[in-house]
C-alpha atoms as a PDB file:
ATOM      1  CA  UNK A   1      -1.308 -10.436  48.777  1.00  0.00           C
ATOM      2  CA  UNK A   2       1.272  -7.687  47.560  1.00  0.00           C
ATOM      3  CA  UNK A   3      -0.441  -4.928  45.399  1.00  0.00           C
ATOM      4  CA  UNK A   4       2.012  -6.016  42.304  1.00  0.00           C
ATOM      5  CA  UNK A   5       0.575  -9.385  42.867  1.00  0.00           C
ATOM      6  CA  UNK A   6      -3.093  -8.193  42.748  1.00  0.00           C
ATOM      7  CA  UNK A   7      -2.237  -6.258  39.041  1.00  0.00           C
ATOM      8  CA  UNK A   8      -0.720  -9.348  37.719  1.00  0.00           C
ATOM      9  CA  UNK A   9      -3.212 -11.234  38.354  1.00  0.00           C
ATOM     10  CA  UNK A  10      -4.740 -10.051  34.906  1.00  0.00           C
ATOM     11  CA  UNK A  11      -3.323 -12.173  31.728  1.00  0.00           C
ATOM     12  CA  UNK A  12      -0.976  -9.715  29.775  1.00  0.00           C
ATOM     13  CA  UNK A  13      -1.718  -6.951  32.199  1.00  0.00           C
ATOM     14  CA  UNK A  14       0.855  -4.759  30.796  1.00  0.00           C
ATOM     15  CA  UNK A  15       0.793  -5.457  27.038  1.00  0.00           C
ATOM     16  CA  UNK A  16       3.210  -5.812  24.445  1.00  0.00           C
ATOM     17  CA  UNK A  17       6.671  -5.819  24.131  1.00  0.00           C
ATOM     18  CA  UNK A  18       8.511  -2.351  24.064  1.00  0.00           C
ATOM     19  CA  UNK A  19       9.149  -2.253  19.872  1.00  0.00           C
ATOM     20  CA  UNK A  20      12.440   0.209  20.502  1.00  0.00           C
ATOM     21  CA  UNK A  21      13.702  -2.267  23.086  1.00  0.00           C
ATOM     22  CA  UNK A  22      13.259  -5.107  20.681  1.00  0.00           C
ATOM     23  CA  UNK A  23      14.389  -3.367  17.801  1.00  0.00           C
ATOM     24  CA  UNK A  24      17.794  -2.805  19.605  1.00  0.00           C
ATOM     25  CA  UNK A  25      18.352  -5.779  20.458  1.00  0.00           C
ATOM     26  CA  UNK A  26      17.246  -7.167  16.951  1.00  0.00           C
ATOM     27  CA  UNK A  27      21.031  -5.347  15.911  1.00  0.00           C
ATOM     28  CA  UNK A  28      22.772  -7.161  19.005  1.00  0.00           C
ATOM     29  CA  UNK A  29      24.875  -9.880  19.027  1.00  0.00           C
ATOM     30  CA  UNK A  30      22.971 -12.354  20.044  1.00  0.00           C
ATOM     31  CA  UNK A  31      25.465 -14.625  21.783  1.00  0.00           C
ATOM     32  CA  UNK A  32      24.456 -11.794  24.632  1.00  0.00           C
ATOM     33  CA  UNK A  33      22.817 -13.226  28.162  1.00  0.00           C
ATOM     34  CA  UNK A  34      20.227 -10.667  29.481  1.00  0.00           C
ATOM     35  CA  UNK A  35      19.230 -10.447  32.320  1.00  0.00           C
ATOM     36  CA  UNK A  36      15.689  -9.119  32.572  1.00  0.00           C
ATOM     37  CA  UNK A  37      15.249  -7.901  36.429  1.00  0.00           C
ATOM     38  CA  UNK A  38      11.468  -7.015  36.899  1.00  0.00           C
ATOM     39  CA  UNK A  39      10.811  -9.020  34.087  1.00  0.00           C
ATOM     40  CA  UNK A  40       6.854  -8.987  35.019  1.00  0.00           C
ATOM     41  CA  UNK A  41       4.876 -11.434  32.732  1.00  0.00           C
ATOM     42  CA  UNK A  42       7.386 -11.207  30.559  1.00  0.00           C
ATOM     43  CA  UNK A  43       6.366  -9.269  27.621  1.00  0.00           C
ATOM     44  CA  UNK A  44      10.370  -8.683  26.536  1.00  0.00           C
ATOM     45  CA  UNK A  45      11.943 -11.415  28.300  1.00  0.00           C
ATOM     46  CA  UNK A  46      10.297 -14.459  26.237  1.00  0.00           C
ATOM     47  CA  UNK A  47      10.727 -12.388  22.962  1.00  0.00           C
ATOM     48  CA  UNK A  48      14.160 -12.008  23.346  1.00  0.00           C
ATOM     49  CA  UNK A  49      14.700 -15.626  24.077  1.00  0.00           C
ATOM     50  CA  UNK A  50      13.156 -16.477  20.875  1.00  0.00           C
ATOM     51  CA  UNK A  51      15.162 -14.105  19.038  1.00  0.00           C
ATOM     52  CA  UNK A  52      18.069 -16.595  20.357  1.00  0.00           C
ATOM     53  CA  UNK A  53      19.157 -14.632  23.451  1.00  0.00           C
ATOM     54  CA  UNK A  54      20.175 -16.654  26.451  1.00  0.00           C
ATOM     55  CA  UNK A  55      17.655 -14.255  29.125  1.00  0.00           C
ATOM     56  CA  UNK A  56      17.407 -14.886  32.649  1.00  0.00           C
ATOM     57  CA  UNK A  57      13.912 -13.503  34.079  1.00  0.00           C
ATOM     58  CA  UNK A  58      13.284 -12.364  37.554  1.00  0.00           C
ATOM     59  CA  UNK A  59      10.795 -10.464  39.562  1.00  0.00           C
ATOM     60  CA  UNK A  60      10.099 -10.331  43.057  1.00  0.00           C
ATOM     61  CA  UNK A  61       6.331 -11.230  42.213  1.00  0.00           C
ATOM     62  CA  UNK A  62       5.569 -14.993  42.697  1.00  0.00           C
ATOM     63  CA  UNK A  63       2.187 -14.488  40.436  1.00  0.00           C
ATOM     64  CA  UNK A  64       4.277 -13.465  37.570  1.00  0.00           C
ATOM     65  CA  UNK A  65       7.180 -16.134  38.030  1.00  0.00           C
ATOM     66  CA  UNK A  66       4.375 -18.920  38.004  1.00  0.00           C
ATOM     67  CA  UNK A  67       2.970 -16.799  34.631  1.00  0.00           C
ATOM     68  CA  UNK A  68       6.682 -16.901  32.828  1.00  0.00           C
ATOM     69  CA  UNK A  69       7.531 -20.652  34.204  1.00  0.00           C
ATOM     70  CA  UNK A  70       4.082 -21.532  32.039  1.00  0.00           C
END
């Protein structure tokens, strides 16, 4: 198993959204697609989807895919 595999293993390994990320994006117009490459468990990716951004996810990590498709 890939080491970035082993750390996600852990639920919400990496914590909470970045606020200053969020906070930009908060002013953004939010007919915006982002795409979120290394998305991880997707602390920023699902938060920004349900601020009404169309986000695309993607990580090389199956472990965190499965996470995010959940």
């Amino acid at each position: 198993m890939p080491i970035y595999d082993q750390y996600n293993q852990h639920d919400k390994y990496f914590g909470q959204p970045y606020p200053e990320l969020i906070a930009h994006l908060k002013r953004q117009d939010k007919a915006a697609s982002i795409l979120d490459v290394g998305c991880g468990q997707s602390r920023d990716t699902l938060t920004l989807g349900r601020l009404g951004f169309k986000v695309l996810g993607t990580d090389v990590s199956s472990v965190v895919i499965e996470q995010l498709n959940e």
